[in-house]
C-alpha atoms as a PDB file:
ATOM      1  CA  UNK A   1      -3.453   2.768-117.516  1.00  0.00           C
ATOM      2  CA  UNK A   2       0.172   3.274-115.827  1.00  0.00           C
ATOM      3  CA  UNK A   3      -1.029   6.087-113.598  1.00  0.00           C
ATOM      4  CA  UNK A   4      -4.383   4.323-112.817  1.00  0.00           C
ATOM      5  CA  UNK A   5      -2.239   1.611-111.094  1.00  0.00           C
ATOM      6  CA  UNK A   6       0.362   3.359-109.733  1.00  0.00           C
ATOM      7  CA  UNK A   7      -2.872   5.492-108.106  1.00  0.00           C
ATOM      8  CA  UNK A   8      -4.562   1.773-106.592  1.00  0.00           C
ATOM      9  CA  UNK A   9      -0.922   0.842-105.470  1.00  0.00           C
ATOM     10  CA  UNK A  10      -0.390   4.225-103.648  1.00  0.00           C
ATOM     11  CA  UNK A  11      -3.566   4.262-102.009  1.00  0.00           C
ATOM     12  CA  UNK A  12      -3.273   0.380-100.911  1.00  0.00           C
ATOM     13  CA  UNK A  13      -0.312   1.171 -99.276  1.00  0.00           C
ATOM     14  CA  UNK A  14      -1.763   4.374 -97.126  1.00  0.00           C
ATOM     15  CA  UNK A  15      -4.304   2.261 -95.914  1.00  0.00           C
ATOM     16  CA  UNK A  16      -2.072  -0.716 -95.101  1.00  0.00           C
ATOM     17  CA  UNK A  17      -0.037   1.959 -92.965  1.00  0.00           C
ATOM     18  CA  UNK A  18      -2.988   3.316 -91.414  1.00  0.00           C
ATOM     19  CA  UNK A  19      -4.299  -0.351 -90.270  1.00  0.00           C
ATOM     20  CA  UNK A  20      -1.209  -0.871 -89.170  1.00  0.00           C
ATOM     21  CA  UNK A  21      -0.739   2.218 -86.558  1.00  0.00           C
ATOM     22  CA  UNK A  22      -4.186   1.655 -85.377  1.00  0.00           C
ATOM     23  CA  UNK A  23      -3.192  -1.506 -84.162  1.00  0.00           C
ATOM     24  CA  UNK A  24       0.182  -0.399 -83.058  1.00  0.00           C
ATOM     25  CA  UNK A  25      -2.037   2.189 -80.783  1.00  0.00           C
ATOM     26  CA  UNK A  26      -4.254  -0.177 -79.831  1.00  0.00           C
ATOM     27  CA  UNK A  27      -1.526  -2.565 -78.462  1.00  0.00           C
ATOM     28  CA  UNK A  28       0.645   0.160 -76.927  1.00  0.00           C
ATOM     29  CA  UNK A  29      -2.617   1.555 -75.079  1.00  0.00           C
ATOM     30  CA  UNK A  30      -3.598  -1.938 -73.660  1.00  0.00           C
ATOM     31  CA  UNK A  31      -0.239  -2.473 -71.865  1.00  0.00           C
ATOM     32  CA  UNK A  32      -0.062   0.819 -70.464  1.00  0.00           C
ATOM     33  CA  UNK A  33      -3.263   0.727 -68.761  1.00  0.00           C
ATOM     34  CA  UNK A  34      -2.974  -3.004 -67.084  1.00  0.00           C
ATOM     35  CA  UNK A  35       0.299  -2.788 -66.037  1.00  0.00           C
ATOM     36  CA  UNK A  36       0.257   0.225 -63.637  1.00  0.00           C
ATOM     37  CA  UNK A  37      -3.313  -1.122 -61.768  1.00  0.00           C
ATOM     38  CA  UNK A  38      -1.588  -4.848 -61.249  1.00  0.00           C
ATOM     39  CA  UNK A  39       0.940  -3.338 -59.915  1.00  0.00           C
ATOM     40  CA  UNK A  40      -0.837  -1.283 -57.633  1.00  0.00           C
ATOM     41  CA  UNK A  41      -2.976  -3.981 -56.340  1.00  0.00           C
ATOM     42  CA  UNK A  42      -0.235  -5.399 -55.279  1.00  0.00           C
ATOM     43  CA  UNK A  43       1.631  -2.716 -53.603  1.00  0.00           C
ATOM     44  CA  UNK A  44      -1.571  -2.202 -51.649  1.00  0.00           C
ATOM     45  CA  UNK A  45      -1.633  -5.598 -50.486  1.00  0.00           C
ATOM     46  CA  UNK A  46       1.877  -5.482 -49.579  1.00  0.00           C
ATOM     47  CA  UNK A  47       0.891  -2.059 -47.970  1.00  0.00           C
ATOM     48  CA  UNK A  48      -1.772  -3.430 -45.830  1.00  0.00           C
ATOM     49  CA  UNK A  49       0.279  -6.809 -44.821  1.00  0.00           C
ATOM     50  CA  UNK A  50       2.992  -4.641 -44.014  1.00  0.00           C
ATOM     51  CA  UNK A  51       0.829  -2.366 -41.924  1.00  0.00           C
ATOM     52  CA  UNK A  52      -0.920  -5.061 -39.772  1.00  0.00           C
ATOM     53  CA  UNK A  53       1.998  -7.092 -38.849  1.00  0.00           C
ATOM     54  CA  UNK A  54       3.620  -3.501 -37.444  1.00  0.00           C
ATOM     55  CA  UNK A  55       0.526  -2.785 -35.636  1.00  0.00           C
ATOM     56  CA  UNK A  56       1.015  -6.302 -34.656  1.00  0.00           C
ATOM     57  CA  UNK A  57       4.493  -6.100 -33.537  1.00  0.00           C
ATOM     58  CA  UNK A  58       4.050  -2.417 -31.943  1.00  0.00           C
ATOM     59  CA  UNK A  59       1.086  -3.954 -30.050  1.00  0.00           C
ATOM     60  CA  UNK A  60       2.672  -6.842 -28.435  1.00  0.00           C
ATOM     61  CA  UNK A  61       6.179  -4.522 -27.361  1.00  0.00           C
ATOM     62  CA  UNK A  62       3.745  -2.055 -26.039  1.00  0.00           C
ATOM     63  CA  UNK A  63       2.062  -3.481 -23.884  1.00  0.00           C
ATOM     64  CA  UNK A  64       3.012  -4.829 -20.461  1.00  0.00           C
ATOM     65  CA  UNK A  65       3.864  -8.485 -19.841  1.00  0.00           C
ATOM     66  CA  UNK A  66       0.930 -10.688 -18.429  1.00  0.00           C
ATOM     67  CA  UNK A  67       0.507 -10.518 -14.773  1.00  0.00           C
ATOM     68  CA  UNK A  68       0.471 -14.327 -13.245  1.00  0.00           C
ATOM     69  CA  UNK A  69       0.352 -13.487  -9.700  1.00  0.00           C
ATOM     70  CA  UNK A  70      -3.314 -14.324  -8.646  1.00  0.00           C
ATOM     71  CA  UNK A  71      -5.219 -15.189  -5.484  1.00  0.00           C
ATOM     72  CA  UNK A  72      -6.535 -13.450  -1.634  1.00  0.00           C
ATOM     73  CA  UNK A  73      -4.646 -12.071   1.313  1.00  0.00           C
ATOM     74  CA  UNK A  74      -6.378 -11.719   4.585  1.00  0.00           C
ATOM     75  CA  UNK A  75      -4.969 -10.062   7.695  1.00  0.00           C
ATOM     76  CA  UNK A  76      -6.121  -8.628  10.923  1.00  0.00           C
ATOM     77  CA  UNK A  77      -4.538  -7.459  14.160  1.00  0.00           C
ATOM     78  CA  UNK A  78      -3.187  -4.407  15.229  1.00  0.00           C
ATOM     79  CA  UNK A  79      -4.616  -0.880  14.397  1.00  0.00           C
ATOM     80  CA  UNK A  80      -1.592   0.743  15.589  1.00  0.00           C
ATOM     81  CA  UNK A  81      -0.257  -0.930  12.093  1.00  0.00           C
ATOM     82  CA  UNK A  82      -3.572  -0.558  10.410  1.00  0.00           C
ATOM     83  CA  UNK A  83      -3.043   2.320   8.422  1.00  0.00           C
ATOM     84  CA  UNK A  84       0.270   1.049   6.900  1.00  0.00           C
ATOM     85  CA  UNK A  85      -0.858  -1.857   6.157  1.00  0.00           C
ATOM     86  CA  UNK A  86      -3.840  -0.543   4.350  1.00  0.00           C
ATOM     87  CA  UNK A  87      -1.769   1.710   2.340  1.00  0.00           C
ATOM     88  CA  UNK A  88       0.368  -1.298   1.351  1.00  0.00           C
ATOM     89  CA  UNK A  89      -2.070  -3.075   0.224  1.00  0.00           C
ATOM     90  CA  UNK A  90      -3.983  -0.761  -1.978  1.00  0.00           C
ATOM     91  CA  UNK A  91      -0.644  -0.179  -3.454  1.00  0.00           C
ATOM     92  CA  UNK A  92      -0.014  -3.793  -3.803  1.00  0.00           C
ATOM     93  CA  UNK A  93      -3.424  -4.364  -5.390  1.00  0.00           C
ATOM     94  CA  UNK A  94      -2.884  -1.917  -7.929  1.00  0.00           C
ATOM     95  CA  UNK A  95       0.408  -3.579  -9.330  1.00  0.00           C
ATOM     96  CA  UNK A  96      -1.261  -6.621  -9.173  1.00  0.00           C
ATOM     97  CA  UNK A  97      -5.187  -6.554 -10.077  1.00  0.00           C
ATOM     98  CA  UNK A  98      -5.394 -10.273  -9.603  1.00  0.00           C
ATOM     99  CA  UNK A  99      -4.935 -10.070  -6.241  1.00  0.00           C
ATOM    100  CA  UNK A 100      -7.466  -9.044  -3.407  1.00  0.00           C
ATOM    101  CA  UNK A 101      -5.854  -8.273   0.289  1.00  0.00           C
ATOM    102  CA  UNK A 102      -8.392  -7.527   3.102  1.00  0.00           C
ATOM    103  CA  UNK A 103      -6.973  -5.599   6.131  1.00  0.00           C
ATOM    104  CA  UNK A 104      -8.951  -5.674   9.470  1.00  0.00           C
ATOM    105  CA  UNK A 105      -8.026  -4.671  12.818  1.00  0.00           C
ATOM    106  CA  UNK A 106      -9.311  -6.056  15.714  1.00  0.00           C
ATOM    107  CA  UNK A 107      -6.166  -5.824  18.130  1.00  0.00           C
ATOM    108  CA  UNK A 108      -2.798  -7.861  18.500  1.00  0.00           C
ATOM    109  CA  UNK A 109      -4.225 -10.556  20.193  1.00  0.00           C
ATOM    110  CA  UNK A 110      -7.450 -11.227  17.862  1.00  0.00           C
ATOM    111  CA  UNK A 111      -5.000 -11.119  15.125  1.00  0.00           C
ATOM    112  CA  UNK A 112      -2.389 -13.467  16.065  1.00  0.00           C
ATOM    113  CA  UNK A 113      -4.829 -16.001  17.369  1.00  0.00           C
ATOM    114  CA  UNK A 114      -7.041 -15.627  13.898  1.00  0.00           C
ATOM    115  CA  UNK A 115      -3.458 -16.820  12.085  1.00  0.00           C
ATOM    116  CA  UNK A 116      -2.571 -19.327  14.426  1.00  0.00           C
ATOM    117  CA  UNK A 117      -6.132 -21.025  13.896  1.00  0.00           C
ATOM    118  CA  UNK A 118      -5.938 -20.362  10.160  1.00  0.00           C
ATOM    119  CA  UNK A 119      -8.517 -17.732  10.368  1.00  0.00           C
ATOM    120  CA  UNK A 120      -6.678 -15.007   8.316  1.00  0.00           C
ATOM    121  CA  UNK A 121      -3.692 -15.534   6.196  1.00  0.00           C
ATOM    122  CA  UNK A 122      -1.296 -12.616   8.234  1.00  0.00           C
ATOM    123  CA  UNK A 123      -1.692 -11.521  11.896  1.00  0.00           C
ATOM    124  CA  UNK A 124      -0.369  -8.157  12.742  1.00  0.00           C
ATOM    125  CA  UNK A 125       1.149  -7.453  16.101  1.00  0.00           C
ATOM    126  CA  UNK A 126       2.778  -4.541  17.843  1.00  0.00           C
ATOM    127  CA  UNK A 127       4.217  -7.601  19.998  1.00  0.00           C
ATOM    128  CA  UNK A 128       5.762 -10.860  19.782  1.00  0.00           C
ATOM    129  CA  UNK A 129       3.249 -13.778  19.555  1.00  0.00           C
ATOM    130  CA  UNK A 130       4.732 -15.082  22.924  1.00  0.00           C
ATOM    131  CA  UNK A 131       3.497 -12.481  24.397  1.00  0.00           C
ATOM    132  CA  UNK A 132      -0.278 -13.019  24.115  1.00  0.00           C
ATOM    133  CA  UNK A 133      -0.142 -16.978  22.892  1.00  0.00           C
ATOM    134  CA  UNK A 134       0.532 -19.965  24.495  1.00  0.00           C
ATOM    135  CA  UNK A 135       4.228 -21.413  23.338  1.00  0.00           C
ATOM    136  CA  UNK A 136       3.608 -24.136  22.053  1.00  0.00           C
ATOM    137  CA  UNK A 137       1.125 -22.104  19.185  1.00  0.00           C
ATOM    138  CA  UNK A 138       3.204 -18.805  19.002  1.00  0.00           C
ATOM    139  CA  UNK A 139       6.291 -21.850  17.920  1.00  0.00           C
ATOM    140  CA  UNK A 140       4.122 -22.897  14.314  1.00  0.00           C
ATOM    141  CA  UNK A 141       3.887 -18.822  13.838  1.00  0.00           C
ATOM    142  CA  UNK A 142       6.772 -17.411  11.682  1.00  0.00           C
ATOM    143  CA  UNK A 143       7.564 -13.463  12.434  1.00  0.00           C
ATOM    144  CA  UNK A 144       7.945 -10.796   9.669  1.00  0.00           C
ATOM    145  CA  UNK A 145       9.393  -7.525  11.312  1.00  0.00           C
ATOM    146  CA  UNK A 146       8.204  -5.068   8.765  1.00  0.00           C
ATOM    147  CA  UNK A 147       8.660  -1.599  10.284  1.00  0.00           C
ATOM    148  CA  UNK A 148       8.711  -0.083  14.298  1.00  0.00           C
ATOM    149  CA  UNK A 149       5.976   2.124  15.616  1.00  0.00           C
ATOM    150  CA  UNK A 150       6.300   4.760  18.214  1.00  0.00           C
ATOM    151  CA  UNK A 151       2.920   5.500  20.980  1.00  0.00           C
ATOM    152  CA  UNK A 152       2.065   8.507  22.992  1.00  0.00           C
ATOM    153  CA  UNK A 153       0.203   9.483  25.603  1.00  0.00           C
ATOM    154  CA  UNK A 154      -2.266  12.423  24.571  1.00  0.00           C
ATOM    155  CA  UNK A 155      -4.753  14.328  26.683  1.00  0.00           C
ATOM    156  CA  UNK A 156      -7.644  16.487  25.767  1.00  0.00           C
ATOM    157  CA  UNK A 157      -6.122  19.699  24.632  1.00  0.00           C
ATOM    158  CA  UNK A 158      -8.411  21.910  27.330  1.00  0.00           C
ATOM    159  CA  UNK A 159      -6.356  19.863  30.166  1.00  0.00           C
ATOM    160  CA  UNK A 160      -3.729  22.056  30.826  1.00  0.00           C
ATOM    161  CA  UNK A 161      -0.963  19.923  30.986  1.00  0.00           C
ATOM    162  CA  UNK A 162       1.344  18.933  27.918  1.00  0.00           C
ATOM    163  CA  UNK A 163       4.049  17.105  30.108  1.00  0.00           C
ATOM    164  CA  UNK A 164       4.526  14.490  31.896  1.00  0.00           C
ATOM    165  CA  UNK A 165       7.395  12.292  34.278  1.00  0.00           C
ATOM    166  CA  UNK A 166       6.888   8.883  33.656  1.00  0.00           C
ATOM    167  CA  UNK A 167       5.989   8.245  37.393  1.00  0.00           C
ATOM    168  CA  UNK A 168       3.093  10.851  37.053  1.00  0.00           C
ATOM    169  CA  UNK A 169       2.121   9.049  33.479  1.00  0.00           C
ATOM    170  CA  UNK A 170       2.049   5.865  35.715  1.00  0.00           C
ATOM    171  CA  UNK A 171       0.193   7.467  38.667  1.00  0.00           C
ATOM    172  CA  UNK A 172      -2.934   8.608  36.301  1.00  0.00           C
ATOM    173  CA  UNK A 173      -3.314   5.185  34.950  1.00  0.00           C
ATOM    174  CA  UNK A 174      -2.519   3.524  38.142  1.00  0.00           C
ATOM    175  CA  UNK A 175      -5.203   5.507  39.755  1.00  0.00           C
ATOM    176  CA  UNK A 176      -2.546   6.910  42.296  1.00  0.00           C
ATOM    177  CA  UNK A 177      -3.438  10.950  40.617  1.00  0.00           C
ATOM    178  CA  UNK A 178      -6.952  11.753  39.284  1.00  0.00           C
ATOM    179  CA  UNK A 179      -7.048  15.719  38.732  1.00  0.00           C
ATOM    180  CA  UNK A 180      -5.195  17.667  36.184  1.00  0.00           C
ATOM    181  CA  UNK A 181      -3.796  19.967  39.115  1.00  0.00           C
ATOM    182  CA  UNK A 182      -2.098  17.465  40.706  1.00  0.00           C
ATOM    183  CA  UNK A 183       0.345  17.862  38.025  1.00  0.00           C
ATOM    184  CA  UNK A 184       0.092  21.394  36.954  1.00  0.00           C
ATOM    185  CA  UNK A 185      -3.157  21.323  34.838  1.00  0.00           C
ATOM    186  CA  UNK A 186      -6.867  22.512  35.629  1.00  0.00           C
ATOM    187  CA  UNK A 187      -8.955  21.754  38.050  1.00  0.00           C
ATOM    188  CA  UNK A 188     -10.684  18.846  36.443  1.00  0.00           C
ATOM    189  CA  UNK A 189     -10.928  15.040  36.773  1.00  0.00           C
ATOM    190  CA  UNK A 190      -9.261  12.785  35.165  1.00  0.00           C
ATOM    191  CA  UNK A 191     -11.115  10.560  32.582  1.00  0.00           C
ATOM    192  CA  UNK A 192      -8.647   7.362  31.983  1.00  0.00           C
ATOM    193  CA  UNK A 193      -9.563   6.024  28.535  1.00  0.00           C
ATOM    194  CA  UNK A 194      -8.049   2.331  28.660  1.00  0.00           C
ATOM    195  CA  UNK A 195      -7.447   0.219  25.995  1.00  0.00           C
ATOM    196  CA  UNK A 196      -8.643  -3.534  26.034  1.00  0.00           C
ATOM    197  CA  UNK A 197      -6.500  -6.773  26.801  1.00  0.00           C
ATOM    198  CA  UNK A 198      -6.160  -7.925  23.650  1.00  0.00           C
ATOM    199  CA  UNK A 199      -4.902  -4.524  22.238  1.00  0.00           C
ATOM    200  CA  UNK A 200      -0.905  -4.387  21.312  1.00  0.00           C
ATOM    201  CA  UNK A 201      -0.584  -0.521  22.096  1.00  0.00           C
ATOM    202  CA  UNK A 202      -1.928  -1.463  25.638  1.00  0.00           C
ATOM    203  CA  UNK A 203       0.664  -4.045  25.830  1.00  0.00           C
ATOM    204  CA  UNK A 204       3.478  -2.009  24.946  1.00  0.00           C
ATOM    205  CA  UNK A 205       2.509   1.183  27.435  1.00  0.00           C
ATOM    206  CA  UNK A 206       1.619  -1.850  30.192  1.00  0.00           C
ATOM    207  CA  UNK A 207       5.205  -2.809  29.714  1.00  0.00           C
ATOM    208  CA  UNK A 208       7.489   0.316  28.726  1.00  0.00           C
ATOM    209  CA  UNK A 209       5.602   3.293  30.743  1.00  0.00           C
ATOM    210  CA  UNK A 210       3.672   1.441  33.441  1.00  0.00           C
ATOM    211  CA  UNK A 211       6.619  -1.017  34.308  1.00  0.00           C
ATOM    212  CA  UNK A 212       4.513  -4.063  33.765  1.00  0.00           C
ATOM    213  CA  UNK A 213       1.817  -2.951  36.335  1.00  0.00           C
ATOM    214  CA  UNK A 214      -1.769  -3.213  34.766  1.00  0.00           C
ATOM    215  CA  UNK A 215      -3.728   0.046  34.717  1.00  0.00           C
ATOM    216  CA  UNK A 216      -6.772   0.562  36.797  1.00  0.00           C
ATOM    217  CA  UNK A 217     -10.237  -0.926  35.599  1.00  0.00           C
ATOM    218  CA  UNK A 218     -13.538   0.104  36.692  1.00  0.00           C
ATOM    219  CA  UNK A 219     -14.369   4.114  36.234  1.00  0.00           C
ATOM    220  CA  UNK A 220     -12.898   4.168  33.346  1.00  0.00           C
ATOM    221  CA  UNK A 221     -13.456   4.111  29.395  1.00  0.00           C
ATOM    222  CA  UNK A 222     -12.327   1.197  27.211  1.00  0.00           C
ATOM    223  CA  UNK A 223     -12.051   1.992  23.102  1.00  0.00           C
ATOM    224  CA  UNK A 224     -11.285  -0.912  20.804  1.00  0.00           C
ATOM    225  CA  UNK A 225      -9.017   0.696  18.456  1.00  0.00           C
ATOM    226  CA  UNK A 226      -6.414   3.891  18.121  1.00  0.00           C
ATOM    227  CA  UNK A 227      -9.193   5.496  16.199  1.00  0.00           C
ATOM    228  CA  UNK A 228     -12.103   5.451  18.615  1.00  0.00           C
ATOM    229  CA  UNK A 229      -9.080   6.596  21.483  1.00  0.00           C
ATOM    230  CA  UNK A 230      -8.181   9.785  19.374  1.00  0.00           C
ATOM    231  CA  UNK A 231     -12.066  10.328  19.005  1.00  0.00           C
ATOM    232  CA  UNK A 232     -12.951   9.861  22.258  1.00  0.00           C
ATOM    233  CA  UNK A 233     -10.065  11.771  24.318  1.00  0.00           C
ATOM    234  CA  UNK A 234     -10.711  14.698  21.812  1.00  0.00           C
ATOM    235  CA  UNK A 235     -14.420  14.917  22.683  1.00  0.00           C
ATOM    236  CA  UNK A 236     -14.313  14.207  26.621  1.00  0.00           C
ATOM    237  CA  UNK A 237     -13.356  17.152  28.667  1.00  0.00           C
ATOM    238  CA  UNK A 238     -10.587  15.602  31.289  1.00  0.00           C
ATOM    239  CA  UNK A 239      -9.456  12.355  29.233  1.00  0.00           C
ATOM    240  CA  UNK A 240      -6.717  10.626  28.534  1.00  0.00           C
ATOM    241  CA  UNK A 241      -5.106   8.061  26.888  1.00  0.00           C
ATOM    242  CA  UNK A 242      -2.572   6.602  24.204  1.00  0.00           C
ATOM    243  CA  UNK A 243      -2.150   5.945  20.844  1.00  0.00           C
ATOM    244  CA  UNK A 244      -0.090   5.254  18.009  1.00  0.00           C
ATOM    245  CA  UNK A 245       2.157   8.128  16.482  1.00  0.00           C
ATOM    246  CA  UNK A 246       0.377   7.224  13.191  1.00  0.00           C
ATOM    247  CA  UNK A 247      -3.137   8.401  14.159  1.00  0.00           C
ATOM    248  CA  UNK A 248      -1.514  11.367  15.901  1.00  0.00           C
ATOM    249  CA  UNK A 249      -2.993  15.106  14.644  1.00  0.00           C
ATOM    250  CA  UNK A 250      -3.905  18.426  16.125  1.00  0.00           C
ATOM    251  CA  UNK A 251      -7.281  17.564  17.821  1.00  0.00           C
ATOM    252  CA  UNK A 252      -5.449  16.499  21.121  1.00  0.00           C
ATOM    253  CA  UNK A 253      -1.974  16.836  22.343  1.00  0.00           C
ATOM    254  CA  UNK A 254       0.744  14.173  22.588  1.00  0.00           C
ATOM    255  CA  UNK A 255       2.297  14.942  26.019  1.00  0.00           C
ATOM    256  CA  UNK A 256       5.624  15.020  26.315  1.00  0.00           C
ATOM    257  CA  UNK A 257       7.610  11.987  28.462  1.00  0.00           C
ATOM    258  CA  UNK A 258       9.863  13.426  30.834  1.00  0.00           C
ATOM    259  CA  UNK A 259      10.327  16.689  28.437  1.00  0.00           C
ATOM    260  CA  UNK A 260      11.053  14.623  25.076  1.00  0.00           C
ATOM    261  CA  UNK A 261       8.577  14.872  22.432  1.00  0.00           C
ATOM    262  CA  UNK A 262       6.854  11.949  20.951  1.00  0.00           C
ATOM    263  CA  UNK A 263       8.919  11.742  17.756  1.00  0.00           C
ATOM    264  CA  UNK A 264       9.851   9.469  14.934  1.00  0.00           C
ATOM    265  CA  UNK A 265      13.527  11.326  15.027  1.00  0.00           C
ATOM    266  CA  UNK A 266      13.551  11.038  19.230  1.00  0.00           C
ATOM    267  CA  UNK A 267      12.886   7.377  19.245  1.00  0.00           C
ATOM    268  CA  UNK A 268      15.549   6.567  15.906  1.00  0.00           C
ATOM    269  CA  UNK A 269      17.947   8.802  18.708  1.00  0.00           C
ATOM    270  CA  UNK A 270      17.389   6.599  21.617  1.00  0.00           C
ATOM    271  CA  UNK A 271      15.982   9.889  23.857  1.00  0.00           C
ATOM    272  CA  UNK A 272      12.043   8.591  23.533  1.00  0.00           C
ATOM    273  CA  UNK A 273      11.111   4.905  24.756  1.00  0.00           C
ATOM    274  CA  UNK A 274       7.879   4.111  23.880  1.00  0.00           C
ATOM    275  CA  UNK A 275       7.926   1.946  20.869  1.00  0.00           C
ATOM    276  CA  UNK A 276       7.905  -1.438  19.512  1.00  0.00           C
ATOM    277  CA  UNK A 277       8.565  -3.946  16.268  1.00  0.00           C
ATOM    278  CA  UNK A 278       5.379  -4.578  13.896  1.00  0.00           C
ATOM    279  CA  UNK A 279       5.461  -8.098  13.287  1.00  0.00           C
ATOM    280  CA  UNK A 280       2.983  -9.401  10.295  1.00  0.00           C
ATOM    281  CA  UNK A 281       2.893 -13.237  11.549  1.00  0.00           C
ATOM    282  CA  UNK A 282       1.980 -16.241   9.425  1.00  0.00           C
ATOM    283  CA  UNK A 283       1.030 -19.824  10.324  1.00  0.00           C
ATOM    284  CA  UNK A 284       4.483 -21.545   8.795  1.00  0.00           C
ATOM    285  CA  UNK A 285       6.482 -19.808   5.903  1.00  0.00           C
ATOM    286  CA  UNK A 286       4.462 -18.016   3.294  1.00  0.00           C
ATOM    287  CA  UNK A 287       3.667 -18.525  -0.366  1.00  0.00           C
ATOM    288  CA  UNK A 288       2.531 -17.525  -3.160  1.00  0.00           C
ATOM    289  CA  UNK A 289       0.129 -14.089  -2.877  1.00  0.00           C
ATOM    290  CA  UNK A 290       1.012 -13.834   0.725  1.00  0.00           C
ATOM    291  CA  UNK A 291       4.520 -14.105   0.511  1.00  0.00           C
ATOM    292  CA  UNK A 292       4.739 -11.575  -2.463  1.00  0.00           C
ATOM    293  CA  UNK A 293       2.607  -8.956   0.116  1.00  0.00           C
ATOM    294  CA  UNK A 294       5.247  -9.873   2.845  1.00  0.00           C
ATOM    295  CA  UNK A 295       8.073  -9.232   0.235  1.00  0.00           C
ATOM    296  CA  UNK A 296       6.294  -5.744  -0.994  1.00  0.00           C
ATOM    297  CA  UNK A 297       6.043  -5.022   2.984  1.00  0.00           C
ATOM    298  CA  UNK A 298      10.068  -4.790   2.833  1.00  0.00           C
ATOM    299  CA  UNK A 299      10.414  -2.452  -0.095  1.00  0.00           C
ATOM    300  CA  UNK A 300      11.564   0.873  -0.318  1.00  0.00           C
ATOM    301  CA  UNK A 301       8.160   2.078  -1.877  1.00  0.00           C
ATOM    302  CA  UNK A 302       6.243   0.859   1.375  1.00  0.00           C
ATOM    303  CA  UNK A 303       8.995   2.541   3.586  1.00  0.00           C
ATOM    304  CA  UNK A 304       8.501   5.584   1.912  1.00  0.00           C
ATOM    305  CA  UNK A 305       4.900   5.105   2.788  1.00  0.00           C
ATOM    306  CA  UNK A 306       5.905   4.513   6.272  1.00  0.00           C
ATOM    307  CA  UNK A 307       7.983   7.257   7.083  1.00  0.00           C
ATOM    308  CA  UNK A 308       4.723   9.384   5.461  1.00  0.00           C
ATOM    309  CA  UNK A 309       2.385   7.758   8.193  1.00  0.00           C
ATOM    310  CA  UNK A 310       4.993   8.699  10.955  1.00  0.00           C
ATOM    311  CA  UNK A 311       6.459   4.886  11.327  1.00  0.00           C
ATOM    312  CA  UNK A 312       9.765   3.960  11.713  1.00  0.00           C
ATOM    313  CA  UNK A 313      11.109   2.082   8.615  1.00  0.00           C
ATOM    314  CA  UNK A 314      13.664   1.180   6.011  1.00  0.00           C
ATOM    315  CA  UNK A 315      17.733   2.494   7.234  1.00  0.00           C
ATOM    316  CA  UNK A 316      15.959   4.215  10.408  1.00  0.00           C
ATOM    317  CA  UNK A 317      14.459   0.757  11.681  1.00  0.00           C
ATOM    318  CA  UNK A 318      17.556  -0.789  10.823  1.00  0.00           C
ATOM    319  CA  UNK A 319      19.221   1.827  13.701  1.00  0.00           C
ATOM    320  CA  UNK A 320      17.169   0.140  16.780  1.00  0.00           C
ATOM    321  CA  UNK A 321      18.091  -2.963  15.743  1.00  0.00           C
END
């Protein structure tokens, strides 16, 4: 009977110990299981908060600040300035894509009475306005000397001749000498390719080479811009003309002026004449768009463009001041 109990009590207690490590288990496995996936749902939200407000952050420092500067630019005038100008301006345009500037040529004198009638926003000139307005309307006009300009005289390269005295230069457009062998060339006529009133280039040669005497009319050509002059003198046996040292290139020659080359370096030295200021003109002082293309017009990154183009610009304009 004593060992029949003492059997119930020992087995009671093995099961009691049993029941007991089952639950033991059961709790230990519960908390190791919930635990570790709380915690990484929370790590990953942490993770992904922590992510967007970097991409956030890295976004906004990375990318370049808002530009304000909005609005149109129109100028026309001079081709002699054309190119520049044109280069500017696509320059301009692509630090700021808000803005549109139209360039358009046309002459000194169609520019600088399309600003002083509010036409265009910026006339350019290769003169002063008082030159081709009346006073009273070149006064309202405000002058912005961007850059200086040097002109040639150039002659169809199968002429002969690649010099000239300014009193022969004169003579030709004067009518006074029409063959190339009055002054050491061929045989041939000369074809005078003029340019019109209105034109600054014409004005400048009218005044520096031709000492203010107006060149001869009648048998003669007439081209609108420096373009159609460089075309035209290239193509016609016997022609010549004059241009600005920016459309300048190898399919005619720039004769000489009393033996000194038509250079950039010549006319910064004082040794070549035939030159003149580029004015951009506005109707009263600028703002906004406008006056931020004027301002761009005096930086070094347009002179550098300049002196590229063959004009006269930045410390070197300074020099014919």
């Amino acid at each position: 009977m004593k060992n029949s109990r003492k059997k119930w009590s020992t087995l009671l207690v093995a099961v009691m110990l049993m029941a007991a490590l089952v639950v033991l288990s059961a709790c230990s496995g519960g908390e190791g299981t919930a635990t570790p996936s709380n915690d990484t749902s929370t790590t990953n939200d942490a993770s992904t908060t922590s992510d967007s407000d970097t991409s956030a952050d890295d976004s906004a420092d990375d990318g370049a600040p808002a530009d304000d500067l909005s609005g149109t630019v129109t100028a026309s005038g001079s081709t002699a300035m054309q190119p520049l100008v044109e280069a500017a301006a696509a320059k301009f345009m692509e630090l700021h894509p808000n803005v549109t500037v139209t360039v358009q040529g046309g002459g000194s004198g169609t520019g600088l009475t399309q600003v002083s009638e509010g036409a265009v926003d910026i006339g350019n000139s290769d003169v002063f306005a008082e030159e081709k307005l009346d006073a009273d309307k070149a006064k309202e006009l405000v002058d912005h000397q961007v850059i200086a300009q040097g002109f040639t005289a150039i002659a169809n390269k199968d002429v002969g001749v690649d010099n000239l005295t300014k009193q022969q230069l004169k003579d030709i457009f004067l009518g006074k000498i029409t063959n190339w062998k009055d002054v050491g060339g061929k045989d041939q006529a000369i074809v005078v390719v003029n340019r019109p009133t209105s034109s600054g280039t014409r004005a400048t040669f009218v005044k520096v080479a031709f000492d203010g005497e107006e060149p001869i009319e009648g048998n003669t050509l007439t081209e609108d811009s420096n373009g159609t002059v460089l075309k035209t003198v290239a193509e016609t046996p016997g022609a010549i003309s004059y241009l600005g040292l920016a459309y300048l290139d190898d399919s005619v020659a720039a004769l000489k002026l009393d033996g000194v080359e038509p250079t950039v370096d010549n006319i910064v030295a004082g040794t070549y004449p035939i030159w003149s200021w580029g004015h951009m003109y506005t109707k009263g002082e600028p703002t906004g768009a406008v006056k931020a293309f004027l301002d761009f017009m005096a930086t070094d990154d347009v002179a550098e463009i300049a002196r590229s183009k063959n004009y006269i610009a930045g410390s070197d304009a300074e020099k014919l001041k």
